[in-house]
Protein backbone atom coordinates (compact mmCIF):
# COMPACT_ATOMS: atom_id res chain seq x y z
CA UNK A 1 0.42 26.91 30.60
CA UNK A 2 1.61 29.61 28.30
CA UNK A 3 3.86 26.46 26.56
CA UNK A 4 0.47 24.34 26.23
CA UNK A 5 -1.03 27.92 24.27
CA UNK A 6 2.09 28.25 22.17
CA UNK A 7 2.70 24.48 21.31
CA UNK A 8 -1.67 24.37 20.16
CA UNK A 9 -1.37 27.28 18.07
CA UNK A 10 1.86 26.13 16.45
CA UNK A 11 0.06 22.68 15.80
CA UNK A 12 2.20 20.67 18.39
CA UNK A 13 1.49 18.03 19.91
CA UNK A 14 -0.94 16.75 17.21
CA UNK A 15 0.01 13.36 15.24
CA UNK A 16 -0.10 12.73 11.72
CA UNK A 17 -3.40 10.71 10.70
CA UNK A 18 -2.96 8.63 7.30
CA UNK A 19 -5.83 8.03 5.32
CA UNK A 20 -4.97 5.32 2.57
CA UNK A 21 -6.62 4.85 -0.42
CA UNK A 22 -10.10 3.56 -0.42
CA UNK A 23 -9.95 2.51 -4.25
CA UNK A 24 -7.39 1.23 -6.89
CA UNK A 25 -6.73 3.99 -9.60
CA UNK A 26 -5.15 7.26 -10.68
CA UNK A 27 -4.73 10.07 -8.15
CA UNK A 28 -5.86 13.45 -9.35
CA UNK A 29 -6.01 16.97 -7.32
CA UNK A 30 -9.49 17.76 -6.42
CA UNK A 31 -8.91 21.17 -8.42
CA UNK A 32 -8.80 18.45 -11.68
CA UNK A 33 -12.52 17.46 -10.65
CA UNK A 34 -15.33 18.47 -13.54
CA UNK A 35 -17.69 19.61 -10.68
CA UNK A 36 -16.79 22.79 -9.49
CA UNK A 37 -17.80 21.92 -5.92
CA UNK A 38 -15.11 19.89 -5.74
CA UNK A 39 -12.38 21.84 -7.78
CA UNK A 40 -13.17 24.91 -5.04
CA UNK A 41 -13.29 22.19 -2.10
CA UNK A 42 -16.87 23.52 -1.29
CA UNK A 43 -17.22 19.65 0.74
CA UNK A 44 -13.46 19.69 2.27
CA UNK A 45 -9.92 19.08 1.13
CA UNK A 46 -9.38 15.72 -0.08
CA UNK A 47 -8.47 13.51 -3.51
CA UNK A 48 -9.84 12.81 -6.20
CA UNK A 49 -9.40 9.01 -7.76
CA UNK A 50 -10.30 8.24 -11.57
CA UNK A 51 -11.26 3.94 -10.24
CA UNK A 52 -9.21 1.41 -12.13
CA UNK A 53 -11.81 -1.23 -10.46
CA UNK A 54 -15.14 -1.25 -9.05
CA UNK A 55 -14.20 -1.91 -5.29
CA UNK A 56 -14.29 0.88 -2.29
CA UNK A 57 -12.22 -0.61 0.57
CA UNK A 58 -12.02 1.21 4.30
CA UNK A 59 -9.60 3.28 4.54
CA UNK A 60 -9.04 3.49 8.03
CA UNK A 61 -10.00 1.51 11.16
CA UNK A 62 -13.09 2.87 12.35
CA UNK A 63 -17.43 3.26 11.25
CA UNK A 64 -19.52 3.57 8.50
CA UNK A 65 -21.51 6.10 9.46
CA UNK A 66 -23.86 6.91 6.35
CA UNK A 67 -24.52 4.12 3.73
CA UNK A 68 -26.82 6.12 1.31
CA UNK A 69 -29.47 4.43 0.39
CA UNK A 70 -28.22 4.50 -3.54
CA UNK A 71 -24.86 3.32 -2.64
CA UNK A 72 -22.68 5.71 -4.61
CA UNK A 73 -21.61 7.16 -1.23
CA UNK A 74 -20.24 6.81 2.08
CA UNK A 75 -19.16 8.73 4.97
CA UNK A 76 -16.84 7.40 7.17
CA UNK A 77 -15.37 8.08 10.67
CA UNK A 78 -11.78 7.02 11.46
CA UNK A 79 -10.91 6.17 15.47
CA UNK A 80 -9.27 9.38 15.14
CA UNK A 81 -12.42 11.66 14.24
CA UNK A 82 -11.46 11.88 10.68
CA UNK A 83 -14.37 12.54 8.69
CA UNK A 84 -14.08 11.30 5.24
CA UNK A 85 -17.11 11.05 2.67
CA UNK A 86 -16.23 8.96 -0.36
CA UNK A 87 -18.45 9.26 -3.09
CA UNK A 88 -18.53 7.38 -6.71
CA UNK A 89 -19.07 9.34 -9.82
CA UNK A 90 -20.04 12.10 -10.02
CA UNK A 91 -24.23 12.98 -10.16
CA UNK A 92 -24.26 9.16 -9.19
CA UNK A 93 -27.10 9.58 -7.17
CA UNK A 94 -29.56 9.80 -9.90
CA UNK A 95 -29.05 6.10 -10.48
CA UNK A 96 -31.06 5.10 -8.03
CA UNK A 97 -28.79 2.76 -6.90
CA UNK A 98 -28.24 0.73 -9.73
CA UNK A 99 -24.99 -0.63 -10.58
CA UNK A 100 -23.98 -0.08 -6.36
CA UNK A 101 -23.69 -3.22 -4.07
CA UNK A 102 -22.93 -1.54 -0.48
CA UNK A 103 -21.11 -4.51 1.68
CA UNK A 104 -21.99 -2.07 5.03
CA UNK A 105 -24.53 -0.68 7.30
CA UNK A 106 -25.03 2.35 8.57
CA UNK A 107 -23.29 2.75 12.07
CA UNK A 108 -20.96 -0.71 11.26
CA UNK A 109 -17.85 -0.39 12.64
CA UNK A 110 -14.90 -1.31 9.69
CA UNK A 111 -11.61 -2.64 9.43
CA UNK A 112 -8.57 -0.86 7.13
CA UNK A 113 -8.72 -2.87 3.99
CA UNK A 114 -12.80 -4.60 4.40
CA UNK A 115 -14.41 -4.08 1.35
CA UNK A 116 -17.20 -1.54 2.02
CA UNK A 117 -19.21 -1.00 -1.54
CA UNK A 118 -18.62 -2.46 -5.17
CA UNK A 119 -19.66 -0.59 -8.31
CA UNK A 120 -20.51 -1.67 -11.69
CA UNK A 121 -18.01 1.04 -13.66
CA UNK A 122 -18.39 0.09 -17.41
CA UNK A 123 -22.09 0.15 -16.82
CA UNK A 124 -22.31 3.93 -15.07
CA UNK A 125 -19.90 5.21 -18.18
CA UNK A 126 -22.53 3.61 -20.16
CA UNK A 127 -25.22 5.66 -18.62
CA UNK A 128 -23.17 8.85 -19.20
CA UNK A 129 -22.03 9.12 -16.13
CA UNK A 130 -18.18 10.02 -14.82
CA UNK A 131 -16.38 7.34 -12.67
CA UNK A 132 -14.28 10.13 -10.99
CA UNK A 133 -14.81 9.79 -7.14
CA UNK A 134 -13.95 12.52 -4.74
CA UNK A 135 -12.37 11.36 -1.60
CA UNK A 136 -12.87 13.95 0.77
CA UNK A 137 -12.22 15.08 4.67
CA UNK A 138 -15.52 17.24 5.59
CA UNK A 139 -14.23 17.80 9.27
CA UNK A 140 -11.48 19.62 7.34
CA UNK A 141 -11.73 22.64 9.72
CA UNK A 142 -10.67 20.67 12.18
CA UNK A 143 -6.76 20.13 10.98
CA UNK A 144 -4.49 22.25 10.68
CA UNK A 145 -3.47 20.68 6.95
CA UNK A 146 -4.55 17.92 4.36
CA UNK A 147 -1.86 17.00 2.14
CA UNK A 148 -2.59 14.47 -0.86
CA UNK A 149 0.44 11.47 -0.24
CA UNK A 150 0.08 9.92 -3.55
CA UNK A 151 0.40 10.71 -7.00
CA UNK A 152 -0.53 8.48 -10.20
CA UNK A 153 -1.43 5.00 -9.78
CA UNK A 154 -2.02 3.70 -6.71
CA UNK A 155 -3.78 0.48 -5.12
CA UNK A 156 -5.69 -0.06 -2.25
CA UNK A 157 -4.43 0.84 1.46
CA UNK A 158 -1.85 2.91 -0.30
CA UNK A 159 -1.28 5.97 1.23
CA UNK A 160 -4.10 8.41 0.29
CA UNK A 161 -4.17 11.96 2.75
CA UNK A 162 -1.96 13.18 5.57
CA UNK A 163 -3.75 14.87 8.04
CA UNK A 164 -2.20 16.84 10.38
């Protein structure tokens, strides 16, 4: 019993979750984010992905929990309990939806690699608007670390976060 305390605290016994890229692009640190509630990780630890193309892919086998109704964002649950909210842009929301085309429902369960949302990008930089999208693990209290696994380019279902 004493083992079982000793082997929780130290983080034993717990596998390491992948989360792979939702998105084709360049992998920044959330600290690189030009809203501060990302830089401090106010939402969770996470990634932050300038798109190359206007696709969102699952990351993970799992559900789509929350489609908003604009489509700039979704929040995710892996079969693991990862909690992951993935979110377009940046003040996105005050589009209204328009240049979003959300492929899921709310509560839809989702493969690694189905294509979950599509975004117009040339026309939300036209509107003034920042393509940089946050990928970020709001359950992040619930791991013991969140370690970004990519760097620079990288293409969808490449490895994203590490959770441990």
């Amino acid at each position: 019993m004493i083992f079982d305390t000793i082997k929780k605290a130290l983080g034993g016994g717990k596998k390491t979750m992948l989360v792979s890229s939702p998105m084709k692009g360049e992998v920044l640190p959330l600290a690189k984010s030009s809203d501060p509630v990302h830089q401090e990780e106010m939402l969770g630890k996470g990634a932050l992905i300038v798109p190359s193309e206007g696709k969102v892919f699952a990351p993970f086998k799992g559900k789509a929990v929350m489609v908003f109704e604009t489509g700039h964002a979704l929040g995710l649950v892996s079969e693991d309990g990862v909690e992951l909210l993935i979110h377009v842009g940046l003040d996105t929301v005050k589009l209204n939806g328009k240049y979003f085309t959300a492929h899921v429902k709310d509560n839809q369960e989702i493969n690694e690699g189905d294509l979950l949302l599509e975004f117009d990008m040339e026309g939300i930089k036209s509107e003034g608007y920042l393509i940089e999208s946050p990928i970020i693990v709001t359950n992040t209290g619930d791991y013991k670390s969140i370690n970004t696994a990519a760097e620079g380019g990288v293409e969808k279902n490449d490895r994203l976060l590490e959770i441990i």
